[in-house]
N, C-alpha and C. Protein backbone atom coordinates (compact mmCIF):
# COMPACT_ATOMS: atom_id res chain seq x y z
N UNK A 1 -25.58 -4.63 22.53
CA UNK A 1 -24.53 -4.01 21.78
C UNK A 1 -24.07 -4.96 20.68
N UNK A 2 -23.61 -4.16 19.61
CA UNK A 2 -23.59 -5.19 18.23
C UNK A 2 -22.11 -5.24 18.15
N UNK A 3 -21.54 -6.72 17.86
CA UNK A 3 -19.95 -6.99 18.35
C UNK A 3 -19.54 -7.03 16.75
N UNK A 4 -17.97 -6.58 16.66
CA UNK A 4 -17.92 -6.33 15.73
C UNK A 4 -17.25 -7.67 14.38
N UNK A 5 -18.00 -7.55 13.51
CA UNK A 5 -17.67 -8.79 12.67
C UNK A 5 -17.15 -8.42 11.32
N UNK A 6 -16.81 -9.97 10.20
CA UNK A 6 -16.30 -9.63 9.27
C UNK A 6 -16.38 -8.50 8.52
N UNK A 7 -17.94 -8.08 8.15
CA UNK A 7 -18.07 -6.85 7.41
C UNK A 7 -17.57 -5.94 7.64
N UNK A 8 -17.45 -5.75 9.10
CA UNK A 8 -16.89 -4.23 9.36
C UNK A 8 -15.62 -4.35 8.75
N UNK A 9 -14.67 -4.86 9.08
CA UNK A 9 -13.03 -5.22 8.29
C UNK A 9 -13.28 -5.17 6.85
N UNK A 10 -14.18 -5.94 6.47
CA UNK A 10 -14.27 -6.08 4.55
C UNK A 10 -14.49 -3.89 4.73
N UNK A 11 -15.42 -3.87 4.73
CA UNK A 11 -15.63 -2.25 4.80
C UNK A 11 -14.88 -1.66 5.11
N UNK A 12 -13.85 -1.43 5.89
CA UNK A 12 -12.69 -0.67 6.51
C UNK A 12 -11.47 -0.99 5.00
N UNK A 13 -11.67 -2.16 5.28
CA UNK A 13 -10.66 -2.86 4.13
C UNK A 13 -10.78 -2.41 2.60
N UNK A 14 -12.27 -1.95 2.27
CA UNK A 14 -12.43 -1.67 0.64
C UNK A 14 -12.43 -0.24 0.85
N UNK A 15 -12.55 0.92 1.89
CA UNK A 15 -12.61 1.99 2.20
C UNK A 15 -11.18 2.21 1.84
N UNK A 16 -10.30 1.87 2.66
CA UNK A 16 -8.02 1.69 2.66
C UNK A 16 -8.10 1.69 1.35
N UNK A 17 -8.59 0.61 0.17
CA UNK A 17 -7.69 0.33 -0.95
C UNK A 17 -8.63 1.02 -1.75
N UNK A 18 -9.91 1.66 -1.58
CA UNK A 18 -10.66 2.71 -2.91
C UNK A 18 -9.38 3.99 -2.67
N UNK A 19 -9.39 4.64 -1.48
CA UNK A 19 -8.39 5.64 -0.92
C UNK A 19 -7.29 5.60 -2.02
N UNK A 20 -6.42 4.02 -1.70
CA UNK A 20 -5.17 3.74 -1.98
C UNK A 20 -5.16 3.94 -3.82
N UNK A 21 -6.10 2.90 -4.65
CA UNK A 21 -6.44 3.58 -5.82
C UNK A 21 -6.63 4.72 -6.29
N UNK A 22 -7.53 5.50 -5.71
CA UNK A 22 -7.49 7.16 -5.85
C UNK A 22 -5.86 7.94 -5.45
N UNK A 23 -4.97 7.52 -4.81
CA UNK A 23 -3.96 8.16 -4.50
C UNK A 23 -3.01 7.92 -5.95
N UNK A 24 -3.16 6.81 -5.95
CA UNK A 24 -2.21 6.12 -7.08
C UNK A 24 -2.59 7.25 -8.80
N UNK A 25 -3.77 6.69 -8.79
CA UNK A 25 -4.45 7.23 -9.97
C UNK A 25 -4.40 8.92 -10.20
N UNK A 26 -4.53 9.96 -9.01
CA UNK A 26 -4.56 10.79 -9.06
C UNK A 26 -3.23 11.84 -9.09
N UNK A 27 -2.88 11.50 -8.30
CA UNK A 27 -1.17 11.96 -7.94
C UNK A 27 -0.43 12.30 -8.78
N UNK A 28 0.37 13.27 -9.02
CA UNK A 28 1.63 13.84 -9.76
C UNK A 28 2.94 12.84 -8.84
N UNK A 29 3.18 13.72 -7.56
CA UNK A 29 4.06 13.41 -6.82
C UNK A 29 4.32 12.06 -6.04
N UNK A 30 5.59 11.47 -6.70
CA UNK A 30 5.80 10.14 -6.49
C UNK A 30 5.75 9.76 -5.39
N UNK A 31 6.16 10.56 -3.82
CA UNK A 31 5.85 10.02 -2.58
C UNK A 31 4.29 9.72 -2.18
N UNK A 32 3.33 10.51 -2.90
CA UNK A 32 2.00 10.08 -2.97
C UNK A 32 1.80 8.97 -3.57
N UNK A 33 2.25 8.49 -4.68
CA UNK A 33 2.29 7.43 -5.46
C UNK A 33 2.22 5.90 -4.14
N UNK A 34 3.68 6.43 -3.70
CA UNK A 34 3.84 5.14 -2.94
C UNK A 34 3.20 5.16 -1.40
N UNK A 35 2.84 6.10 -1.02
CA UNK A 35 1.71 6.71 0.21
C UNK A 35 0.54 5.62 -0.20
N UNK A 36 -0.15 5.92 -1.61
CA UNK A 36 -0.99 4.93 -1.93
C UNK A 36 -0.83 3.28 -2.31
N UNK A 37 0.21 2.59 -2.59
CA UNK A 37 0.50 1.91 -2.58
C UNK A 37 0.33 1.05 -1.49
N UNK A 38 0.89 2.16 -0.23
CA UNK A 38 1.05 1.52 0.92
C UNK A 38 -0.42 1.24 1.56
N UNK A 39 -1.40 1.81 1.03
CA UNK A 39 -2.81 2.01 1.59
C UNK A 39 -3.01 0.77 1.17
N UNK A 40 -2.95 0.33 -0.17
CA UNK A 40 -2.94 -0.95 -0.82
C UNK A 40 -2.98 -2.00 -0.30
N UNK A 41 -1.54 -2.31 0.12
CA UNK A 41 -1.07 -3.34 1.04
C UNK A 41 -2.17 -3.77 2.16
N UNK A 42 -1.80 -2.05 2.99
CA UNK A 42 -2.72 -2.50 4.57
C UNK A 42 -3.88 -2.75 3.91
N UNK A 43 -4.55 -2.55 2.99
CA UNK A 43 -6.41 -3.31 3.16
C UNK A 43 -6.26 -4.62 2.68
N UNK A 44 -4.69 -4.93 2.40
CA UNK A 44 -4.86 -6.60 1.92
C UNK A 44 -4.57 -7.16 3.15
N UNK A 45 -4.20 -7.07 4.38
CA UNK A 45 -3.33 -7.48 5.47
C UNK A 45 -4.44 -7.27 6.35
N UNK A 46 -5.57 -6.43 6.05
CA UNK A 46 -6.68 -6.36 6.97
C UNK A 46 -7.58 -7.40 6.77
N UNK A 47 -7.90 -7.44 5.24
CA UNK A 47 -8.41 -8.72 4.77
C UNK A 47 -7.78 -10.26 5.58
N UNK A 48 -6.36 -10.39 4.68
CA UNK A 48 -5.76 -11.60 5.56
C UNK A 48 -6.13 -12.28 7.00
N UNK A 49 -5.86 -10.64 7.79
CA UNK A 49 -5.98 -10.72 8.99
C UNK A 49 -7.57 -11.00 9.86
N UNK A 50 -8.61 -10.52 9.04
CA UNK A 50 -10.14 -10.84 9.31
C UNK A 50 -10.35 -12.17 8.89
N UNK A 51 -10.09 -12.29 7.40
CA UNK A 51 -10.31 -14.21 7.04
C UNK A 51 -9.95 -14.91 7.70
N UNK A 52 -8.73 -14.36 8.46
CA UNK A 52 -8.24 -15.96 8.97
C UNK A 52 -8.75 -16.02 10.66
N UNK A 53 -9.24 -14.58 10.98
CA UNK A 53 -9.66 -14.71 12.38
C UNK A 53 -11.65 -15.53 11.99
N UNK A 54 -12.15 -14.77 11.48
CA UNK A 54 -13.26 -14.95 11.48
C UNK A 54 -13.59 -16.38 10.29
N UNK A 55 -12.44 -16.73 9.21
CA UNK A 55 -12.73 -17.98 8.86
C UNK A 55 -12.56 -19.57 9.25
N UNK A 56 -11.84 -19.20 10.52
CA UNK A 56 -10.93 -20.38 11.47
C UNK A 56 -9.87 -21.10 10.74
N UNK A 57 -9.06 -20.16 9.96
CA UNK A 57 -7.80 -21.04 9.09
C UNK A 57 -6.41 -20.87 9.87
N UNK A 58 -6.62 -20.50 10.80
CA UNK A 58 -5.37 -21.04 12.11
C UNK A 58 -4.64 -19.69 11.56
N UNK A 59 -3.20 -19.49 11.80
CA UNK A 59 -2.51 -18.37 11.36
C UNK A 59 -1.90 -17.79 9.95
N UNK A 60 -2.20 -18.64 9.24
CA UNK A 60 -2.12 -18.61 7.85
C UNK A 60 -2.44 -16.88 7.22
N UNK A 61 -3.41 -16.42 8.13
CA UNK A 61 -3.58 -14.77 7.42
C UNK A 61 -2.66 -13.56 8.32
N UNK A 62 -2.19 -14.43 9.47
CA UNK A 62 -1.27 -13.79 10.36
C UNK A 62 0.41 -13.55 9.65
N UNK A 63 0.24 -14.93 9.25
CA UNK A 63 1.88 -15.31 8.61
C UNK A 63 2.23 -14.31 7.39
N UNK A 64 0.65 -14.28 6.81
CA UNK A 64 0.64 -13.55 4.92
C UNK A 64 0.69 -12.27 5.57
N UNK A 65 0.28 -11.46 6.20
CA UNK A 65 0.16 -10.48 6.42
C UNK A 65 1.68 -9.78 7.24
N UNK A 66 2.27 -10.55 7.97
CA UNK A 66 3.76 -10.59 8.12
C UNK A 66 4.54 -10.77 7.64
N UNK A 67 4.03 -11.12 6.02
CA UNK A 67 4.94 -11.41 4.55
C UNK A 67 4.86 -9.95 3.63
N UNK A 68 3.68 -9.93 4.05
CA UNK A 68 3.16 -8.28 3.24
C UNK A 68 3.69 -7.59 3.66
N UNK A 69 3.71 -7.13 5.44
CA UNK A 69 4.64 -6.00 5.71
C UNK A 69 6.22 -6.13 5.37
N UNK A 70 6.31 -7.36 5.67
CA UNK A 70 8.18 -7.26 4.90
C UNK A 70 8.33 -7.09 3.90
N UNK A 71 7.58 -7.32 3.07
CA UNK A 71 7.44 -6.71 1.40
C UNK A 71 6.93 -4.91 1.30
N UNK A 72 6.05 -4.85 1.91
CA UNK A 72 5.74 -3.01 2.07
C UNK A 72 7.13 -2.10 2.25
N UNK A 73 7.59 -2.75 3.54
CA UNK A 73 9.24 -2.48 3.66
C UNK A 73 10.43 -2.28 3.28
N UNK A 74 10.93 -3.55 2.12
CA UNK A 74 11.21 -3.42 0.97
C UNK A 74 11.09 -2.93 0.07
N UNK A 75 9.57 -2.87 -0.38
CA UNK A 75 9.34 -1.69 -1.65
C UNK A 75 9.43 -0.26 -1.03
N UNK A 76 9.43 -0.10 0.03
CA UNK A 76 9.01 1.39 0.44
C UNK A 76 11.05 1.98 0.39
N UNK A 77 11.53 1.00 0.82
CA UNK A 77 13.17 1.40 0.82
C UNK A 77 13.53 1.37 -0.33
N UNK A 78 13.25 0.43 -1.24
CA UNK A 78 13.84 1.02 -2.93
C UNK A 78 13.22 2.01 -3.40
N UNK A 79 11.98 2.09 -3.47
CA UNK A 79 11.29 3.01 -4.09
C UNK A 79 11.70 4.50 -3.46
N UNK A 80 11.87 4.74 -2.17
CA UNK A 80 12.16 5.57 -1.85
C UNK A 80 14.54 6.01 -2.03
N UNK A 81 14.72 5.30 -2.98
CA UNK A 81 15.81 5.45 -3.39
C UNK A 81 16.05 6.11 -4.81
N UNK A 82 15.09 5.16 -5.56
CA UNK A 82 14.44 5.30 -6.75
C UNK A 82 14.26 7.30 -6.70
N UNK A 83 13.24 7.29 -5.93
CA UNK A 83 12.51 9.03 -5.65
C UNK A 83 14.11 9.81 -5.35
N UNK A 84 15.06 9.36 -4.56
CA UNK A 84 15.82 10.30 -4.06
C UNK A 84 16.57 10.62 -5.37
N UNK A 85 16.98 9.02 -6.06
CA UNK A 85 17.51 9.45 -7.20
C UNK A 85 17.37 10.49 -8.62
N UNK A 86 15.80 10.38 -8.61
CA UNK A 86 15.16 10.98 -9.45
C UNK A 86 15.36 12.53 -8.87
N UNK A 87 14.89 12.60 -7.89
CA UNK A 87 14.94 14.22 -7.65
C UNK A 87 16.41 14.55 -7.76
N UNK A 88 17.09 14.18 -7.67
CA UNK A 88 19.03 14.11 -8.12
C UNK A 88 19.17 14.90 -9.41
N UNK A 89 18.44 13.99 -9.86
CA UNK A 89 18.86 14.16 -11.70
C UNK A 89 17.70 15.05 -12.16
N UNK A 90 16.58 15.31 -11.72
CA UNK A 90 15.38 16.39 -12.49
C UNK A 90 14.86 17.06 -11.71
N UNK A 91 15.39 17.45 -10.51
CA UNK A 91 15.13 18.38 -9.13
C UNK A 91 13.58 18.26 -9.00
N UNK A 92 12.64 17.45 -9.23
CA UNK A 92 11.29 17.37 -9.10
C UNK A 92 11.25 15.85 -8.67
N UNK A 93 10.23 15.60 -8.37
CA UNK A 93 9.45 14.09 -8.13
C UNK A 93 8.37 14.09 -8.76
N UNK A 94 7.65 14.93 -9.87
CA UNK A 94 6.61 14.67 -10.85
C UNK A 94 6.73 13.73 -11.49
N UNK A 95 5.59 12.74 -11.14
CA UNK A 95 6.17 11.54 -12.53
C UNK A 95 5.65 11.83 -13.86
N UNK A 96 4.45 12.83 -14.30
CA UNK A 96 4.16 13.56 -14.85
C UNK A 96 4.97 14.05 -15.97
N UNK A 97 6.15 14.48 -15.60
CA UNK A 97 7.24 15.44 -16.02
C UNK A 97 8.86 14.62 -16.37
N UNK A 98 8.85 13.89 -15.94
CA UNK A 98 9.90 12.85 -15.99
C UNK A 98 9.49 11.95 -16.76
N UNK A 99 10.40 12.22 -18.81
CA UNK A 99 10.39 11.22 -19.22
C UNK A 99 11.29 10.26 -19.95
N UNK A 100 12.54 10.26 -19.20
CA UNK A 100 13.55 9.98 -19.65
C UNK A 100 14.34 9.24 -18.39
N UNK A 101 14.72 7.82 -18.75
CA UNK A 101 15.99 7.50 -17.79
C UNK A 101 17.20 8.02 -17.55
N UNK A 102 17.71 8.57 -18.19
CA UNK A 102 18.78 9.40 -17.90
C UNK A 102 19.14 10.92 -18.72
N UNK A 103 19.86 11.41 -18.05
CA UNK A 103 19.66 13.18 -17.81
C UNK A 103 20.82 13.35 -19.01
């Protein structure tokens, strides 16, 4: 039986962030926007998390990757303030359609 190694993670990992690009790139609706964003993140934290298992750099990709999610976190709570606000003021979340800071 074949055990599973770096590639598989690099592959899982460039699979998450092609996804996460296509969400970004394609999308009207801003909660998709940041849906992809978030895809983003996790294939960098998968990365982190494979280098540092399979490169022997001690916890260093454990630590970054526990820096990333507190940052995912953060952006996901403003941004998702950002969105509430917007739909406030132009009853949509198209970013498409929204081109003005204030109403």
């Amino acid at each position: 039986m074949e055990s599973i190694g770096l590639n598989h993670f690099l592959v899982v990992s460039a699979i998450l962030f092609s996804l996460g690009i296509y969400a970004v790139v394609t999308r009207k609706n801003a909660i998709m926007v940041l849906m992809g964003i978030e895809l983003i993140l996790n294939s960098a934290n998968i990365n982190f998390v494979a280098f540092s298992r399979y490169g022997n750099s001690g916890l260093g990709g454990q630590i970054t990757a526990l820096f990333v999610i507190i940052l995912a976190a953060a952006e996901a709570a403003i941004a998702l303030a950002i969105v509430l606000n917007l739909y406030k003021t132009f009853a949509h979340v198209n970013i498409d359609e929204i081109d003005k800071l204030n109403s």
